[in-house]
Protein backbone atom coordinates (compact mmCIF):
# COMPACT_ATOMS: atom_id res chain seq x y z
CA UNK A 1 0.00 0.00 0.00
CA UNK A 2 2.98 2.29 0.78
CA UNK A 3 4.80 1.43 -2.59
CA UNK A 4 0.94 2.80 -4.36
CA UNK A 5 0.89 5.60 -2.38
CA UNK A 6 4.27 6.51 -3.22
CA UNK A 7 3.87 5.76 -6.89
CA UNK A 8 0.88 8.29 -6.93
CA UNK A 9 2.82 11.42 -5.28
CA UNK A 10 5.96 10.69 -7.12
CA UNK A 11 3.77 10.79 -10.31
CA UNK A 12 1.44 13.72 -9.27
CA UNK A 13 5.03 15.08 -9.05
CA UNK A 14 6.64 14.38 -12.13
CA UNK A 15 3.72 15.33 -14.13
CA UNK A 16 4.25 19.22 -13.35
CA UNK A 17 1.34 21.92 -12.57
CA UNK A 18 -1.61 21.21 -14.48
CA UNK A 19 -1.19 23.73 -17.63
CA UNK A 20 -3.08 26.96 -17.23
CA UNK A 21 -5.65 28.13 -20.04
CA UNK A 22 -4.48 30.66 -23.02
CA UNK A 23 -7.53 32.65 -21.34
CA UNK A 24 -6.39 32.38 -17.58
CA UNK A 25 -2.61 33.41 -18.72
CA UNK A 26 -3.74 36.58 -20.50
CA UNK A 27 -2.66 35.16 -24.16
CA UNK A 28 -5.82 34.98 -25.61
CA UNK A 29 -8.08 36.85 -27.59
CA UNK A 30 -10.48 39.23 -25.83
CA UNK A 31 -13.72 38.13 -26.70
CA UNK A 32 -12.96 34.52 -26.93
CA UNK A 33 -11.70 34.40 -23.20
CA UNK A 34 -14.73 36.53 -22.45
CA UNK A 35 -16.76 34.18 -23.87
CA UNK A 36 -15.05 30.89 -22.33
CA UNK A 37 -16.81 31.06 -18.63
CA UNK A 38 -14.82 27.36 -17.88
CA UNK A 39 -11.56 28.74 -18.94
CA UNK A 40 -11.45 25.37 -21.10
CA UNK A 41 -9.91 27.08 -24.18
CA UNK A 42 -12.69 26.52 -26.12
CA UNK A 43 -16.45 27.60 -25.92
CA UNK A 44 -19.06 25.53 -26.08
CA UNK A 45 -22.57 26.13 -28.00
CA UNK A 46 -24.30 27.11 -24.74
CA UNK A 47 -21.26 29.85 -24.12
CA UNK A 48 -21.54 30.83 -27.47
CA UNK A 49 -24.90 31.44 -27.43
CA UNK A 50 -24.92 33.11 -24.26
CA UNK A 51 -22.24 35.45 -25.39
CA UNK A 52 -23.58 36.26 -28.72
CA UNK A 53 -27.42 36.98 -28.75
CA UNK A 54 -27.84 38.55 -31.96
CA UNK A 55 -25.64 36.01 -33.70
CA UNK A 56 -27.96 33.03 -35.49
CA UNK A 57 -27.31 29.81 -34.11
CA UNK A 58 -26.18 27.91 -37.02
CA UNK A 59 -23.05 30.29 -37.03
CA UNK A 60 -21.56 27.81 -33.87
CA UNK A 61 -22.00 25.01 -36.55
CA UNK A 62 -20.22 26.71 -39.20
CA UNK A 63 -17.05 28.14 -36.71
CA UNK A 64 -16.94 24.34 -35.42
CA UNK A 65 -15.21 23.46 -38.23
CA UNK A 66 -14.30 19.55 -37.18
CA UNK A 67 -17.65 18.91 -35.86
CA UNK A 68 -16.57 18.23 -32.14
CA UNK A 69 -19.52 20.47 -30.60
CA UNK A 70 -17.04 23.67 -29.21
CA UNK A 71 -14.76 25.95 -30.91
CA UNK A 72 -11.60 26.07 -29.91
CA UNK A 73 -8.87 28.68 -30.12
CA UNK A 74 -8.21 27.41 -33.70
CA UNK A 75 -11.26 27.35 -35.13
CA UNK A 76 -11.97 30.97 -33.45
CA UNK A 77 -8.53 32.25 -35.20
CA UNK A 78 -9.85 30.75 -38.37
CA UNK A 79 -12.89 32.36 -38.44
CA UNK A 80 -11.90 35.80 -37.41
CA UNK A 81 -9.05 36.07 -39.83
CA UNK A 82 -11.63 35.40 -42.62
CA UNK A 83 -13.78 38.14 -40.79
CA UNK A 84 -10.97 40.81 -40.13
CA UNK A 85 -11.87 44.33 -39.00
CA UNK A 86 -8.81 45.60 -41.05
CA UNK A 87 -11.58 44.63 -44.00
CA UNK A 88 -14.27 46.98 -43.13
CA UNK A 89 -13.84 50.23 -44.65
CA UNK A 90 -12.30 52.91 -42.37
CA UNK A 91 -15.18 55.36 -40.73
CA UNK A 92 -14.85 58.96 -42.11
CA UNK A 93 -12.22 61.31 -41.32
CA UNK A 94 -13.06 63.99 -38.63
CA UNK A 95 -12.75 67.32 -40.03
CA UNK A 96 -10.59 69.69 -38.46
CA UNK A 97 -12.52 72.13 -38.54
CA UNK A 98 -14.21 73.41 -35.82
CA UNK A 99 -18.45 73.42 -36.51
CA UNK A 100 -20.03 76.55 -36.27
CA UNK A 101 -22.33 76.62 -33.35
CA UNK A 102 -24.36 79.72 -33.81
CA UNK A 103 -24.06 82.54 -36.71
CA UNK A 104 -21.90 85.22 -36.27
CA UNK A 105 -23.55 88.33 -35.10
CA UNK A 106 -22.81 91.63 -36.12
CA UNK A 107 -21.85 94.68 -33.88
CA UNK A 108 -22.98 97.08 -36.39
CA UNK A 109 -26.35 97.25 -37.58
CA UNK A 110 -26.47 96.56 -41.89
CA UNK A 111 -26.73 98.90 -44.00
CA UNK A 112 -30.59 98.92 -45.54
CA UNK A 113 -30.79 98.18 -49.42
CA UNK A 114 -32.18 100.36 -51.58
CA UNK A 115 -34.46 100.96 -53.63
């Protein structure tokens, strides 16, 4: 019984700390590790869903590209480099110049037309 014990912690040893998610070490991408409650590296449909409201639910089927039922890092990296933000046009320039708020106003009164 000693020997198993022994076996066990010198195993549990030699094994290391159990690795630490992508998410959980800050290396991951924002709204995946937002997204991955379990810190599991890899979000599952109900995670999905529950991160993603407006997003139609047959888009978790088409990110899951192996068919495994959760998207891993992978498979997220995957889809968002088809779906860049460097690909959507740039918004409009602000001008640089300053709006006019009201209309100038005169300290002299205009001369009247005539006639």
């Amino acid at each position: 019984m000693k020997t198993y014990l022994f076996a066990l912690v010198c195993m549990a040893f030699l094994s290391g700390p159990a690795l630490a998610s992508v998410c959980e070490e800050g290396r991951g991408p924002a709204r995946f590790c937002a997204a991955d409650k379990n810190h599991d590296d890899a979000l599952s449909s109900e995670e999905f869903s529950s991160a993603f409201p407006d997003i139609q639910a047959q888009a978790f089927t088409i990110i899951d590209s192996n068919a495994d039922q959760k998207i891993d890092l992978s498979e997220w990296q995957a889809f968002m480099g088809n779906h860049d933000a460097k690909q959507m046009p740039a918004p409009p320039a602000a001008s640089s110049k300053p709006q006019l708020i009201e209309p100038p106003q005169h300290s002299a009164p205009m001369p009247k037309e005539r006639p």
